[in-house]
PDB file of N, CA and C in Angstrom:
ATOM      1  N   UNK A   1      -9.359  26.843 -20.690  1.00  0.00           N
ATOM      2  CA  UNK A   1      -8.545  25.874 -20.001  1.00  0.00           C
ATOM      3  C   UNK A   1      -7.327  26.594 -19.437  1.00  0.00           C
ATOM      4  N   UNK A   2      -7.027  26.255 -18.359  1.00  0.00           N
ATOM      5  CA  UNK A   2      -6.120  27.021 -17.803  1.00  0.00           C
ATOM      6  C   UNK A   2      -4.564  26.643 -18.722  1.00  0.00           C
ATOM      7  N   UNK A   3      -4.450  25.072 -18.724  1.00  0.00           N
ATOM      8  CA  UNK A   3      -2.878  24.576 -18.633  1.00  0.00           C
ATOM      9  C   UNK A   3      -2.973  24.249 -20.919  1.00  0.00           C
ATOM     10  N   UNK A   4      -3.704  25.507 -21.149  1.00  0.00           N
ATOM     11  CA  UNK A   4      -3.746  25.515 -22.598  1.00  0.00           C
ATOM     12  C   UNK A   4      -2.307  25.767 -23.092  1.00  0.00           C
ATOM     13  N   UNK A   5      -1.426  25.936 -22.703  1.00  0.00           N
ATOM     14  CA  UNK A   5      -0.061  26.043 -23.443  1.00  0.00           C
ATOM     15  C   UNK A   5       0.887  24.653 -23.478  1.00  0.00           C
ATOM     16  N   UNK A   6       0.052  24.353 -22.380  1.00  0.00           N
ATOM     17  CA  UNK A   6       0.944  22.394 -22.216  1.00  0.00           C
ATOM     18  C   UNK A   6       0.632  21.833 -23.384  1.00  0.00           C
ATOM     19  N   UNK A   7      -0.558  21.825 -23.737  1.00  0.00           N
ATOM     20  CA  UNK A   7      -0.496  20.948 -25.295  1.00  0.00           C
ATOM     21  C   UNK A   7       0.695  20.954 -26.642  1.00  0.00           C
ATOM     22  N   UNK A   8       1.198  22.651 -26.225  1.00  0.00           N
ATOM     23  CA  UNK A   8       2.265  22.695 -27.688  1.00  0.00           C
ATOM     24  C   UNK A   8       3.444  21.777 -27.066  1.00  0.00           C
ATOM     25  N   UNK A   9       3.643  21.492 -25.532  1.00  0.00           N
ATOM     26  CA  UNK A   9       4.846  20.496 -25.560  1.00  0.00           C
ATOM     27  C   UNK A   9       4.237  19.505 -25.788  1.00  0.00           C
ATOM     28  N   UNK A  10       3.382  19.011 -24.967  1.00  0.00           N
ATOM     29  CA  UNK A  10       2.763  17.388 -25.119  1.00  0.00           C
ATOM     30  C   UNK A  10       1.825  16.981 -25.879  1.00  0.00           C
ATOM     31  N   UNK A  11       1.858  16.483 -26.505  1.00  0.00           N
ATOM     32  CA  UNK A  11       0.666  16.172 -27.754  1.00  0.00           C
ATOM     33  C   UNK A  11      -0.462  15.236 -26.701  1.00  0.00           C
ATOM     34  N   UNK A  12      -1.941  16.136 -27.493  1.00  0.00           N
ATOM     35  CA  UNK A  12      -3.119  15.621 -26.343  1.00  0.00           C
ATOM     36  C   UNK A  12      -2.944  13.629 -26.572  1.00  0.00           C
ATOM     37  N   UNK A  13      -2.652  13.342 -27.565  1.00  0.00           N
ATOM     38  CA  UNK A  13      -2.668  11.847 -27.957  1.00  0.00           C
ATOM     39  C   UNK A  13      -1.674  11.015 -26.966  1.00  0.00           C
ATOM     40  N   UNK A  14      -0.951  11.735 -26.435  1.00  0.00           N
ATOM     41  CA  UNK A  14      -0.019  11.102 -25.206  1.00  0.00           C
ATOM     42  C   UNK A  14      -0.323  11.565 -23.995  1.00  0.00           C
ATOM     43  N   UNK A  15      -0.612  12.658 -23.614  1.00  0.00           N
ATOM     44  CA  UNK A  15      -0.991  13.317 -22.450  1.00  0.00           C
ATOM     45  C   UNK A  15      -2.078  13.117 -22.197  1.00  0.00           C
ATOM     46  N   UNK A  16      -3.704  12.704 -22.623  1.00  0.00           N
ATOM     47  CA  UNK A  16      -4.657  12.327 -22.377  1.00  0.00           C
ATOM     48  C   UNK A  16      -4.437  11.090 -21.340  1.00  0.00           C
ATOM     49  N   UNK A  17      -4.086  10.054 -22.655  1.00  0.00           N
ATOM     50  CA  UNK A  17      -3.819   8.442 -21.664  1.00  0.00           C
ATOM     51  C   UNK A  17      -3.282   8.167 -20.406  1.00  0.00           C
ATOM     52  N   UNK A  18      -2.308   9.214 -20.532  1.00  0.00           N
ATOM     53  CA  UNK A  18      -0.928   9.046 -19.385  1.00  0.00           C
ATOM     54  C   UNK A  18      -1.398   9.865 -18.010  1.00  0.00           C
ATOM     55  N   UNK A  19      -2.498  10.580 -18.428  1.00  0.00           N
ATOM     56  CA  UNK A  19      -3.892  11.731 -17.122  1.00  0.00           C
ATOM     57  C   UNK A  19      -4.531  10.347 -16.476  1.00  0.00           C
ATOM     58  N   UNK A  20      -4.820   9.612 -17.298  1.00  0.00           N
ATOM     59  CA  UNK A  20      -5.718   8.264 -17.249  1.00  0.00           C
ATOM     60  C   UNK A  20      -5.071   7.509 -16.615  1.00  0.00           C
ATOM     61  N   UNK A  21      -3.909   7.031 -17.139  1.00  0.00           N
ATOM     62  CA  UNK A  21      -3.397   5.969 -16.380  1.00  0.00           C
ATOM     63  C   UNK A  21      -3.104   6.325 -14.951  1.00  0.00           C
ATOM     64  N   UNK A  22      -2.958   7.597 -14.757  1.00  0.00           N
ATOM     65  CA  UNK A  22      -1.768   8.106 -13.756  1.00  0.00           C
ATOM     66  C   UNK A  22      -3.279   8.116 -12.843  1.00  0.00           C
ATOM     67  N   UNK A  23      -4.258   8.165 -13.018  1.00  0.00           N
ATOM     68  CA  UNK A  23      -5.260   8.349 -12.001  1.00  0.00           C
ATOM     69  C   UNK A  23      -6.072   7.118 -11.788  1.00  0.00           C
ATOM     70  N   UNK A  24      -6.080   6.065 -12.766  1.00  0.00           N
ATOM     71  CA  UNK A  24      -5.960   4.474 -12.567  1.00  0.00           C
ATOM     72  C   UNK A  24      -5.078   3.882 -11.592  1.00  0.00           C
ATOM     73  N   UNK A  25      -3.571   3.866 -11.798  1.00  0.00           N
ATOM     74  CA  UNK A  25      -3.133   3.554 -10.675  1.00  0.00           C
ATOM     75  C   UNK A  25      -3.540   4.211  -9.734  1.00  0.00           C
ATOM     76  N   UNK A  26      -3.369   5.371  -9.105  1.00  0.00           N
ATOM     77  CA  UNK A  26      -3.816   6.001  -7.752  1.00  0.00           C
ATOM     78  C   UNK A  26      -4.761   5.275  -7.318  1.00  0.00           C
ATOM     79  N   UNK A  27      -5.662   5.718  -7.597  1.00  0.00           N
ATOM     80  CA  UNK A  27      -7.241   5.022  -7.426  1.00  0.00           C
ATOM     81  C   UNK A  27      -6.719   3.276  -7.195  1.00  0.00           C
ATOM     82  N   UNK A  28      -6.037   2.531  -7.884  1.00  0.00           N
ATOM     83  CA  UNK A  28      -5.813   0.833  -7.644  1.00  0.00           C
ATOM     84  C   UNK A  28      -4.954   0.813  -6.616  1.00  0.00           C
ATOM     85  N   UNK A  29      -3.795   1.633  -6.284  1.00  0.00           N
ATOM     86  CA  UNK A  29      -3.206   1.743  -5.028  1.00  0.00           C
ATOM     87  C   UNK A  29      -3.498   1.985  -3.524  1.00  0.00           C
ATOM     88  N   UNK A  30      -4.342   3.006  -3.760  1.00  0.00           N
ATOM     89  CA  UNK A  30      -5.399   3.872  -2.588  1.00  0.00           C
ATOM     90  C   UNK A  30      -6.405   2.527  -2.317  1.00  0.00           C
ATOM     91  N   UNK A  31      -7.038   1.820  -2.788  1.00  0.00           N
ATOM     92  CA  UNK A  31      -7.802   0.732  -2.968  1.00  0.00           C
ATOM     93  C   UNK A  31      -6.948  -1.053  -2.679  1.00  0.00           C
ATOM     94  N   UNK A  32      -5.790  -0.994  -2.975  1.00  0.00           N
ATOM     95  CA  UNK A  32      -5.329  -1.788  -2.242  1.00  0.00           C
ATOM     96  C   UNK A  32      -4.295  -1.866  -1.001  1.00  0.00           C
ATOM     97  N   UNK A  33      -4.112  -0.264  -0.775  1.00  0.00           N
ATOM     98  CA  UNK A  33      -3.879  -0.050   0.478  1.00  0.00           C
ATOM     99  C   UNK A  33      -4.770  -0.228   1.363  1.00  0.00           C
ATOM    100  N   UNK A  34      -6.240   0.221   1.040  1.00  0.00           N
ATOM    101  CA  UNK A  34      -7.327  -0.413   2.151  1.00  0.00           C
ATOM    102  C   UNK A  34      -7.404  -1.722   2.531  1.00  0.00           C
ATOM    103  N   UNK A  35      -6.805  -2.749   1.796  1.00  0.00           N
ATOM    104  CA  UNK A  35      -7.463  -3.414   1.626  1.00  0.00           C
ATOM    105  C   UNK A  35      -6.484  -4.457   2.176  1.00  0.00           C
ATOM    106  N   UNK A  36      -5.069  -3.749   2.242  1.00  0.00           N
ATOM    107  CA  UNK A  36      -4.317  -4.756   2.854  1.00  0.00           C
ATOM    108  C   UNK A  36      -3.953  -4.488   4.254  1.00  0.00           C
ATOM    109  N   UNK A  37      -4.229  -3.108   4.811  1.00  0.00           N
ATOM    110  CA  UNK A  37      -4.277  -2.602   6.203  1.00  0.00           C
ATOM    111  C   UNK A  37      -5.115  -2.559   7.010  1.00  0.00           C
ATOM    112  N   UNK A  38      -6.072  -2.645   6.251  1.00  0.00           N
ATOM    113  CA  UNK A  38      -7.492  -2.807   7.520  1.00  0.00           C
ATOM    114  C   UNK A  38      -8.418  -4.136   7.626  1.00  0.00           C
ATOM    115  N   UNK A  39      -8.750  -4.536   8.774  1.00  0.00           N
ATOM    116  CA  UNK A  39      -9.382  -5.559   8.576  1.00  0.00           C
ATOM    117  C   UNK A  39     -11.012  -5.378   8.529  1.00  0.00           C
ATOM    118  N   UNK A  40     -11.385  -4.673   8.754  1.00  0.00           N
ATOM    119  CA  UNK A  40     -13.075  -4.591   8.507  1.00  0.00           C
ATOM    120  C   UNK A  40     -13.285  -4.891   6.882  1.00  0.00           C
ATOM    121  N   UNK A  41     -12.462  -4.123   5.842  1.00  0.00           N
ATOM    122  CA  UNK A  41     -12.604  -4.111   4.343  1.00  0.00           C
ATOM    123  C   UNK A  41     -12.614  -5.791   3.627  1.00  0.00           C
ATOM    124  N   UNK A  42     -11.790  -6.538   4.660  1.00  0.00           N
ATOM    125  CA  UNK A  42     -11.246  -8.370   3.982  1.00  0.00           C
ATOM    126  C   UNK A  42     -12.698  -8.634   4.346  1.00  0.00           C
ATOM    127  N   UNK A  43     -13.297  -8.224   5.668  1.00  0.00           N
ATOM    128  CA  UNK A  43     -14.441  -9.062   6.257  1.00  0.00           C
ATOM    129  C   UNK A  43     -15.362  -8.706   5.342  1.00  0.00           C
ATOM    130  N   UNK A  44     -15.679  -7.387   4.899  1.00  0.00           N
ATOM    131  CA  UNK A  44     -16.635  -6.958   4.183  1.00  0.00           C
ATOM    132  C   UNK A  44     -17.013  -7.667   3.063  1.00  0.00           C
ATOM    133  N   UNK A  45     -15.669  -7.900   2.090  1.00  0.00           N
ATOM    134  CA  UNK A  45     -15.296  -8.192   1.146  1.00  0.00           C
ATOM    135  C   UNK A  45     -15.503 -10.023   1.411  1.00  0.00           C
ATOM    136  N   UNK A  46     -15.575 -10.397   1.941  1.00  0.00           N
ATOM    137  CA  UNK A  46     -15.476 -12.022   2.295  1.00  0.00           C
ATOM    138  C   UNK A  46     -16.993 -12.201   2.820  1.00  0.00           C
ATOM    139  N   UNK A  47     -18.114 -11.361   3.178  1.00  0.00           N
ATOM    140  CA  UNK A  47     -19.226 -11.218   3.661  1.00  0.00           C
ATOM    141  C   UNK A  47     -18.898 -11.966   5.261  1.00  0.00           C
ATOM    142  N   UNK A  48     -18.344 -11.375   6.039  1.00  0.00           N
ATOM    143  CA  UNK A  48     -18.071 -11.213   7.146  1.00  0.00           C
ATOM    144  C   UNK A  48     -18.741 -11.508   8.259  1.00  0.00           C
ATOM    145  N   UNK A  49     -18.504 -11.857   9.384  1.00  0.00           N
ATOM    146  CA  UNK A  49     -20.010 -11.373  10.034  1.00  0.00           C
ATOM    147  C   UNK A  49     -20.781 -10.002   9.926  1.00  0.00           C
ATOM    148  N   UNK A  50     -22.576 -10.173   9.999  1.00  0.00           N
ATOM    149  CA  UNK A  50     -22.798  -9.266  10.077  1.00  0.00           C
ATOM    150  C   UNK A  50     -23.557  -8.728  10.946  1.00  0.00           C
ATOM    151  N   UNK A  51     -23.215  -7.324  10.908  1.00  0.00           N
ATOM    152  CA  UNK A  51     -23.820  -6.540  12.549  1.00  0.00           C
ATOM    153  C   UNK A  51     -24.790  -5.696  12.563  1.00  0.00           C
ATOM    154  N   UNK A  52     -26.141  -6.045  12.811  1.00  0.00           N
ATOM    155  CA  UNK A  52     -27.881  -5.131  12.802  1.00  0.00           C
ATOM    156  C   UNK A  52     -27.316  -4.146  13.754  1.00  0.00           C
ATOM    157  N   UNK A  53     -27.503  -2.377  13.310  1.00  0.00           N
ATOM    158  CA  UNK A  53     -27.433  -1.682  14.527  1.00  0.00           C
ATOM    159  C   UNK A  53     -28.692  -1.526  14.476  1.00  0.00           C
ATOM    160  N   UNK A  54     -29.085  -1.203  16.011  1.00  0.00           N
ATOM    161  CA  UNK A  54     -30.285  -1.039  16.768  1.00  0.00           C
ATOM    162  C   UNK A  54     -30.541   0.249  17.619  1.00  0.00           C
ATOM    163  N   UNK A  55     -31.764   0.085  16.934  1.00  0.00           N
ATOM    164  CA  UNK A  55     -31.817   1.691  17.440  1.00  0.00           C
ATOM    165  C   UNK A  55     -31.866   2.231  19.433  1.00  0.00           C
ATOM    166  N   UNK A  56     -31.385   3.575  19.849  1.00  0.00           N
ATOM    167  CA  UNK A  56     -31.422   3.077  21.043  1.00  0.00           C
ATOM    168  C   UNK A  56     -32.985   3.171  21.147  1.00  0.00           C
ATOM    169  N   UNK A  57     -33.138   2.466  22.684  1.00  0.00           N
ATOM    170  CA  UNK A  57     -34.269   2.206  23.036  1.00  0.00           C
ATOM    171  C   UNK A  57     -35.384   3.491  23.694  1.00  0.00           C
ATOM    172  N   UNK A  58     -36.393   3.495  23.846  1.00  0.00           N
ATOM    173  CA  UNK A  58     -37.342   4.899  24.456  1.00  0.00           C
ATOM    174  C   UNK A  58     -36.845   5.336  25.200  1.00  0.00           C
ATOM    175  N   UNK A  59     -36.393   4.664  26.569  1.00  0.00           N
ATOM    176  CA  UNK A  59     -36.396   5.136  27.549  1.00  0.00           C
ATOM    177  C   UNK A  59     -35.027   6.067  27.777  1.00  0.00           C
ATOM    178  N   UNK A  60     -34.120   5.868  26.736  1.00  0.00           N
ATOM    179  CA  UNK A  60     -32.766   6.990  27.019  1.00  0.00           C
ATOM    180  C   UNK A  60     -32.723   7.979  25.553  1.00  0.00           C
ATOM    181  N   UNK A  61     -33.944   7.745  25.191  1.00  0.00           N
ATOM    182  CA  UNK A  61     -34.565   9.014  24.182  1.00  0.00           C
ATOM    183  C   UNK A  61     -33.998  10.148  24.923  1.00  0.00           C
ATOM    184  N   UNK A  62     -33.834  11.296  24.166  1.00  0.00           N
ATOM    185  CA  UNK A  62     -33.720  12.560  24.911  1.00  0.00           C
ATOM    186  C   UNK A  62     -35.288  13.345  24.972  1.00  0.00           C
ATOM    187  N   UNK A  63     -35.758  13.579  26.310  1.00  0.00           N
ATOM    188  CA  UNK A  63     -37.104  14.227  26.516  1.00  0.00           C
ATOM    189  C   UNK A  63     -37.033  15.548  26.412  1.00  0.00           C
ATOM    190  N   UNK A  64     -38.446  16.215  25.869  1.00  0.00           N
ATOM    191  CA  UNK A  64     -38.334  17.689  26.103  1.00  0.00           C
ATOM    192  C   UNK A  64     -39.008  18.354  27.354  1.00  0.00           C
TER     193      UNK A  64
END
């Protein structure tokens, strides 16, 4: 482990959780930043309209 000397300050019993939490929030922040800035994510999330893509058609195929 690289950061093997951090344990003699921080005891793993506090520093474990606090790795955890600290990457819980991120992750719940990052996730409700999507969610309050974009609108495709509300629609998604609300089952939105939804949109079949289609494939293009033969004739603007690329030929060899």
């Amino acid at each position: 482990m690289i950061y093997s000397k951090m344990w003699c300050v921080v005891k793993p019993s506090v520093g474990v959780p606090v790795f955890i939490a600290a990457v819980a929030i991120a992750s719940f922040s990052v996730h409700l930043a999507l969610t309050l800035n974009t609108t495709w994510v509300k629609n998604f999330l609300n089952g939105g309209a939804k949109m079949v893509a289609e494939a293009p058609a033969a004739d603007n195929a690329v030929k060899k």
